[in-house]
C-alpha atoms as a PDB file:
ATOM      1  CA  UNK A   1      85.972  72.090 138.316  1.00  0.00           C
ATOM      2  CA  UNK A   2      84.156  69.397 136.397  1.00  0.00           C
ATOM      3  CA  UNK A   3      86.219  70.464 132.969  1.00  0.00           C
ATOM      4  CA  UNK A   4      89.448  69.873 134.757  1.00  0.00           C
ATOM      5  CA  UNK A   5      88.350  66.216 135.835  1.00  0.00           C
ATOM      6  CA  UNK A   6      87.243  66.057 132.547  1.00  0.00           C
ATOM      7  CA  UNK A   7      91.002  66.986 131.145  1.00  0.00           C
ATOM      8  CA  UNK A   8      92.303  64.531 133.856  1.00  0.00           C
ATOM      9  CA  UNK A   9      90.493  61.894 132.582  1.00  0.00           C
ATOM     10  CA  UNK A  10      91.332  62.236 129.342  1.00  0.00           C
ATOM     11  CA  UNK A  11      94.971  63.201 129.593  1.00  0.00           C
ATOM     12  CA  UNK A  12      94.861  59.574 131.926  1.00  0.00           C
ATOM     13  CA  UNK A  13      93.790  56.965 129.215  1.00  0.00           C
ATOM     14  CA  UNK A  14      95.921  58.416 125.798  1.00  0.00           C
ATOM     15  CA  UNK A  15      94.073  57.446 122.691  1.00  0.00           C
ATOM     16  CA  UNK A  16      97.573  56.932 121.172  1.00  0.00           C
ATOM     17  CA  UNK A  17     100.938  56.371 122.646  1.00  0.00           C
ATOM     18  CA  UNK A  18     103.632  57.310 119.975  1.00  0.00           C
ATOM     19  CA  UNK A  19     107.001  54.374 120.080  1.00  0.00           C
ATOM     20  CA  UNK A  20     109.239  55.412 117.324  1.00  0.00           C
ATOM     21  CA  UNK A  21     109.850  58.159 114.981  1.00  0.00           C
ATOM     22  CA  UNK A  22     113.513  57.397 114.113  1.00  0.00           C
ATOM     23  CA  UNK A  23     115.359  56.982 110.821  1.00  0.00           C
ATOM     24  CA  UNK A  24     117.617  53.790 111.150  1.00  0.00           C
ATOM     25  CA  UNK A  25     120.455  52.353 109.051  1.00  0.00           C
ATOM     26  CA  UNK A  26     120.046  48.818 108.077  1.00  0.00           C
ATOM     27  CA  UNK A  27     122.899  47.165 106.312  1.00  0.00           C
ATOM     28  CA  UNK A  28     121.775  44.893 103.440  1.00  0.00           C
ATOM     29  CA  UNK A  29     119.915  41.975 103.956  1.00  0.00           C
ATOM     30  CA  UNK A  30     120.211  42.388 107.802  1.00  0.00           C
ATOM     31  CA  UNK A  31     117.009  43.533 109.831  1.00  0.00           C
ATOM     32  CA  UNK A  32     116.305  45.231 113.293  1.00  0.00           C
ATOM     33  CA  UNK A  33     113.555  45.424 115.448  1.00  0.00           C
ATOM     34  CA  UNK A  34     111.506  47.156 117.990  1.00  0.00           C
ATOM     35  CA  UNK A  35     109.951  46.261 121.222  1.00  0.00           C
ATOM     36  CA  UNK A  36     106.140  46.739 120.831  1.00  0.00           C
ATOM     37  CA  UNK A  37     105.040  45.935 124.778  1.00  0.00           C
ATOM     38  CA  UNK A  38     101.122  45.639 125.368  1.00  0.00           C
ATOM     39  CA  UNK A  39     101.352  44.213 128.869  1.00  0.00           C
ATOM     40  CA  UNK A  40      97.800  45.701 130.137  1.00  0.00           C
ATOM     41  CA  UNK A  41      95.404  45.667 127.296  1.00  0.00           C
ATOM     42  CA  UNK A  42      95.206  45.267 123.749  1.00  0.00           C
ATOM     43  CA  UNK A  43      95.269  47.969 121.064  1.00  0.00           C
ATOM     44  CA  UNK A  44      96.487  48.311 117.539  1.00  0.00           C
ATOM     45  CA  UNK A  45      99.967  48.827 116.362  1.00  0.00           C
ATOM     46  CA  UNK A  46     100.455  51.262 113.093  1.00  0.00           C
ATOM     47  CA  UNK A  47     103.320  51.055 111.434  1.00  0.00           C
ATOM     48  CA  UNK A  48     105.220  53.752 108.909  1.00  0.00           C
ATOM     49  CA  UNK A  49     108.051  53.291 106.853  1.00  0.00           C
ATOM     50  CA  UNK A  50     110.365  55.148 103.870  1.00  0.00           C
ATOM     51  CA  UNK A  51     113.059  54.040 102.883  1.00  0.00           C
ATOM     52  CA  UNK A  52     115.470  55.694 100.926  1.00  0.00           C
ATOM     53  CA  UNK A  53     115.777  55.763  96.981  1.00  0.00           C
ATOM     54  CA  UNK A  54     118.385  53.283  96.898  1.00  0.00           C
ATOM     55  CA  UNK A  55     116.776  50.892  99.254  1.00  0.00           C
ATOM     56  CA  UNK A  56     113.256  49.685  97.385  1.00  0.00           C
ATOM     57  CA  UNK A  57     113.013  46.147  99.458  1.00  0.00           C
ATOM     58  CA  UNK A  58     112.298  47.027 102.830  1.00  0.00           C
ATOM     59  CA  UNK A  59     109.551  45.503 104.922  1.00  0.00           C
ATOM     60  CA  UNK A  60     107.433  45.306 107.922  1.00  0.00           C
ATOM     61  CA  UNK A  61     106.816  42.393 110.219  1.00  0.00           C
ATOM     62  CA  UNK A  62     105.133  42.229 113.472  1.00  0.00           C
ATOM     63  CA  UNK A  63     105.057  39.300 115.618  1.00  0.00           C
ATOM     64  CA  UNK A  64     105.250  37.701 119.038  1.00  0.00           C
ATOM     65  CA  UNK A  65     108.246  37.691 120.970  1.00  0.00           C
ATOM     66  CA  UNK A  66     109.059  33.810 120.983  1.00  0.00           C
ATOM     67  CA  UNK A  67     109.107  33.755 117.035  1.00  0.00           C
ATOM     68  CA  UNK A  68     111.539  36.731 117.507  1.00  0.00           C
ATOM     69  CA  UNK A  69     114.148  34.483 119.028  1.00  0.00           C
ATOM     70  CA  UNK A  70     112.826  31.868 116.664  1.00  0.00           C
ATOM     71  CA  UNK A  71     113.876  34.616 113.906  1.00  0.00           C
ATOM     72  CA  UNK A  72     117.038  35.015 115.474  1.00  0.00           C
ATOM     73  CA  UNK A  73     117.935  31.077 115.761  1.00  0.00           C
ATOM     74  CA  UNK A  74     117.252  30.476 111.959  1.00  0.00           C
ATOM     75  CA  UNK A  75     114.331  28.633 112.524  1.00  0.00           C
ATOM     76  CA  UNK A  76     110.653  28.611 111.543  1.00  0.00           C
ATOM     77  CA  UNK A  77     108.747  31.671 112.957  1.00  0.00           C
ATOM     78  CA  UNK A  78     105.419  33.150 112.681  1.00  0.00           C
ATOM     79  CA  UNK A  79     104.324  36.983 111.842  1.00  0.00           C
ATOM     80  CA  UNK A  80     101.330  38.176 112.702  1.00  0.00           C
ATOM     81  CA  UNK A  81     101.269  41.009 110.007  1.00  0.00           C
ATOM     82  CA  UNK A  82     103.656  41.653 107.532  1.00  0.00           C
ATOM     83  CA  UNK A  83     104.018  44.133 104.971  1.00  0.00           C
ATOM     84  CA  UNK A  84     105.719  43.448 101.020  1.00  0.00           C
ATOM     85  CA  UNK A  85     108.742  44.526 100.249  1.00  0.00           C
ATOM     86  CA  UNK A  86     108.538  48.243  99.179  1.00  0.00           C
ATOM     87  CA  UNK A  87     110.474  52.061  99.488  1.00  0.00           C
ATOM     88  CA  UNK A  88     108.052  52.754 101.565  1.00  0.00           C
ATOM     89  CA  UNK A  89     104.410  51.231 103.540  1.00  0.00           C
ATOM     90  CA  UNK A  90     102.129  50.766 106.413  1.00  0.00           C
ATOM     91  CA  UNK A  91     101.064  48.052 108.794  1.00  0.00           C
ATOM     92  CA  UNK A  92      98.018  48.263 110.718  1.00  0.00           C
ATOM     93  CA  UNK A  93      97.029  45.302 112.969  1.00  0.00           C
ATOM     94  CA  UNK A  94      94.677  45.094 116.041  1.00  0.00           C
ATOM     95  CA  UNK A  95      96.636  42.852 118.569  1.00  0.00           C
ATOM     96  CA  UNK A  96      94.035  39.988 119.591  1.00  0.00           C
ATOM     97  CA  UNK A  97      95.344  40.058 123.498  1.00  0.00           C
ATOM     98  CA  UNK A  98      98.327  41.803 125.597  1.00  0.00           C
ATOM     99  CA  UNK A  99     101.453  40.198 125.323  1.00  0.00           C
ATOM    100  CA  UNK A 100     105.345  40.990 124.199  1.00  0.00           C
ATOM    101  CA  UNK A 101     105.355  41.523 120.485  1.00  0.00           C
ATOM    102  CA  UNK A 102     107.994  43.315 117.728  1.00  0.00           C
ATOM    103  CA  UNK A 103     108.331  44.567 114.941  1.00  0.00           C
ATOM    104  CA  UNK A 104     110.956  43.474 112.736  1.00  0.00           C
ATOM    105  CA  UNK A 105     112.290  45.760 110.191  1.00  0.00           C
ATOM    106  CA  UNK A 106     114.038  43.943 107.348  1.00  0.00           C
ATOM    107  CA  UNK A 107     116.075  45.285 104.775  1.00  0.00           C
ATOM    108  CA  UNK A 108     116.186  42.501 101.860  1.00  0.00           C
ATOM    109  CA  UNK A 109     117.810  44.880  99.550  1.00  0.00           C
ATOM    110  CA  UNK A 110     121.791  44.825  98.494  1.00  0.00           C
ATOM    111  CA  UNK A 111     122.571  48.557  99.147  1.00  0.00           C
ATOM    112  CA  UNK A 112     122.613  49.779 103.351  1.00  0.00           C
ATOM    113  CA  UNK A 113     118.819  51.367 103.468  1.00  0.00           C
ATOM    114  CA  UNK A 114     118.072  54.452 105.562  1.00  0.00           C
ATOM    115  CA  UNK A 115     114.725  53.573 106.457  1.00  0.00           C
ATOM    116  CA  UNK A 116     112.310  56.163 108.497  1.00  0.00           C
ATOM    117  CA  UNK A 117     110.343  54.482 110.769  1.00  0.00           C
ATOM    118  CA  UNK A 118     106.762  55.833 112.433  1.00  0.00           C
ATOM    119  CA  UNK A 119     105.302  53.277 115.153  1.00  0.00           C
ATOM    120  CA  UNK A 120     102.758  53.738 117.278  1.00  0.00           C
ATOM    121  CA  UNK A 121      99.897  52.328 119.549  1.00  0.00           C
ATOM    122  CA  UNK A 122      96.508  53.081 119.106  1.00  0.00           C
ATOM    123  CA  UNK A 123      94.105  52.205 122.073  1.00  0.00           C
ATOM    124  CA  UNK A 124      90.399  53.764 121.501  1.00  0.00           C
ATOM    125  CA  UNK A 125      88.301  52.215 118.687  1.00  0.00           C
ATOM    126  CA  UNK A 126      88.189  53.532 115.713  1.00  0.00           C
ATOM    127  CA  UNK A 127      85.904  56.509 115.594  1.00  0.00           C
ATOM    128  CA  UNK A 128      84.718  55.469 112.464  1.00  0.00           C
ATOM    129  CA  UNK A 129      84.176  52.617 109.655  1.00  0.00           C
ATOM    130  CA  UNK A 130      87.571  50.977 108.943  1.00  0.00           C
ATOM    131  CA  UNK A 131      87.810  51.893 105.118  1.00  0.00           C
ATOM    132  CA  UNK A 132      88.499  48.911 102.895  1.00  0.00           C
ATOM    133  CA  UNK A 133      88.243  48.642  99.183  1.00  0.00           C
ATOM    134  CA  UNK A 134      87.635  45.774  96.899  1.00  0.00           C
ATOM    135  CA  UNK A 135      89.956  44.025  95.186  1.00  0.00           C
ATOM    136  CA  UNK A 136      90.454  44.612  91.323  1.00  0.00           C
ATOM    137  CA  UNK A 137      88.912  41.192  90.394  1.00  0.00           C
ATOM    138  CA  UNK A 138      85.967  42.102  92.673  1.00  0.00           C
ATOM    139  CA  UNK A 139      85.929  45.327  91.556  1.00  0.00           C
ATOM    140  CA  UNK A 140      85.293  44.527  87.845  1.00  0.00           C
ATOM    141  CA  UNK A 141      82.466  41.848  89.167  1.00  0.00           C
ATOM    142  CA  UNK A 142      80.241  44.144  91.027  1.00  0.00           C
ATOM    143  CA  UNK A 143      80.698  46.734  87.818  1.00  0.00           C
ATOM    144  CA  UNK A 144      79.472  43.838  85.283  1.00  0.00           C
ATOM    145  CA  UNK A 145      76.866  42.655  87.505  1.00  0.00           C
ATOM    146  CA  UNK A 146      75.204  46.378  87.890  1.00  0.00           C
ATOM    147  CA  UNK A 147      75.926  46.479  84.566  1.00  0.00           C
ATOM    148  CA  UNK A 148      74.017  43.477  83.271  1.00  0.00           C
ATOM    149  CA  UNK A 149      71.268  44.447  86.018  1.00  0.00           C
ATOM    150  CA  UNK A 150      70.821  47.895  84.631  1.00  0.00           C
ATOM    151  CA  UNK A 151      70.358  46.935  81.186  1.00  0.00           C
ATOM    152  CA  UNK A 152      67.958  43.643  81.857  1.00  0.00           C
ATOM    153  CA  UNK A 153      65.867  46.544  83.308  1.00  0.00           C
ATOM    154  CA  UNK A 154      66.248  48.771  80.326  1.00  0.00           C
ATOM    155  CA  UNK A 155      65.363  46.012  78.318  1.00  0.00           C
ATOM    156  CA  UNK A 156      62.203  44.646  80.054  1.00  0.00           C
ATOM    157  CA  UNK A 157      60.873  48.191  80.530  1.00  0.00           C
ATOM    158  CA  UNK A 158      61.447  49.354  76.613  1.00  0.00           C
ATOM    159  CA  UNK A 159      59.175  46.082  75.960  1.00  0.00           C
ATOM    160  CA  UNK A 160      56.571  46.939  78.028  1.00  0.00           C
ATOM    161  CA  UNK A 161      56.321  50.026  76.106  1.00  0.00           C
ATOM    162  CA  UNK A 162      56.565  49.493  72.924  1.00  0.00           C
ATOM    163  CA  UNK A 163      53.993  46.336  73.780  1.00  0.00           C
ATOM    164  CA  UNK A 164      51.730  49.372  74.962  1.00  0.00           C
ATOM    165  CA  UNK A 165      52.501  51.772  72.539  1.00  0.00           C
ATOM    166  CA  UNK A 166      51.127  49.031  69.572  1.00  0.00           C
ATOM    167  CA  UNK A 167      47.704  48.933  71.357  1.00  0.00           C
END
């Protein structure tokens, strides 16, 4: 009895809802999108796409409904995430608060792109560290810092020794 409430209660709340796993045609600079709705609470949205060999400028944009029609009018819009252009990519962005948002799939390419397309929501916090890594430039600073540290070390300690060593 109390494992089936537990499998109610989990089958209830869905860690991850699953939107779109489609492959659409997308004529050449043109762009389509999908509804992303997160009426009750927020979550994050993750975002999959390849794109065809011929098509290597596709990207992803998510953003609020009103700069959607803003898109569509020619005007200034905002994104709230938005991926470069690229055969294929990912977007993953925690929505700050439930609302109407999609994502735009643009094709800035000159050939029609075939572009497979994975969205979904994700709900439950992460059950781990997000993983990030460093950039390059901050990459090569941490190495020459250790690097410097290490041998300031070797150098003070080979001093001390020889300094005893003479005694």
């Amino acid at each position: 009895m109390i494992i089936a409430l537990a499998w109610i209660f989990f089958l209830a709340d869905p860690q991850r809802v699953d939107l779109v796993d489609e492959v659409y045609q997308i004529p050449a600079h043109e762009w389509r999108y999908i509804e992303v709705g997160l009426k009750q609470r927020q979550g994050e949205v993750s975002a999959r796409f390849d794109a065809e060999p011929r098509a290597r400028q596709v990207r992803l944009a998510l953003m609020r409904r009103d700069d959607l029609e803003r898109l569509r009018n020619g005007l200034a819009h905002g994104v709230m995430a938005v991926t470069e252009a690229a055969g294929s990519g990912r977007l993953d962005f925690a929505v700050p608060s439930p609302g109407d948002y999609v994502l735009v799939v643009d094709n800035q390419s000159r050939d029609e792109a075939k572009v497979h397309l994975r969205v979904w929501l994700q709900f439950a916090g992460r059950r781990g560290p997000k993983v990030t890594t460093l950039s390059p430039l901050r990459q090569f600073t941490v190495i020459v810092l250790s690097c410097a540290f290490f041998l300031g070390i070797v150098t003070f300690s080979a001093r001390r020794l020889l300094r005893a060593t003479k005694r």
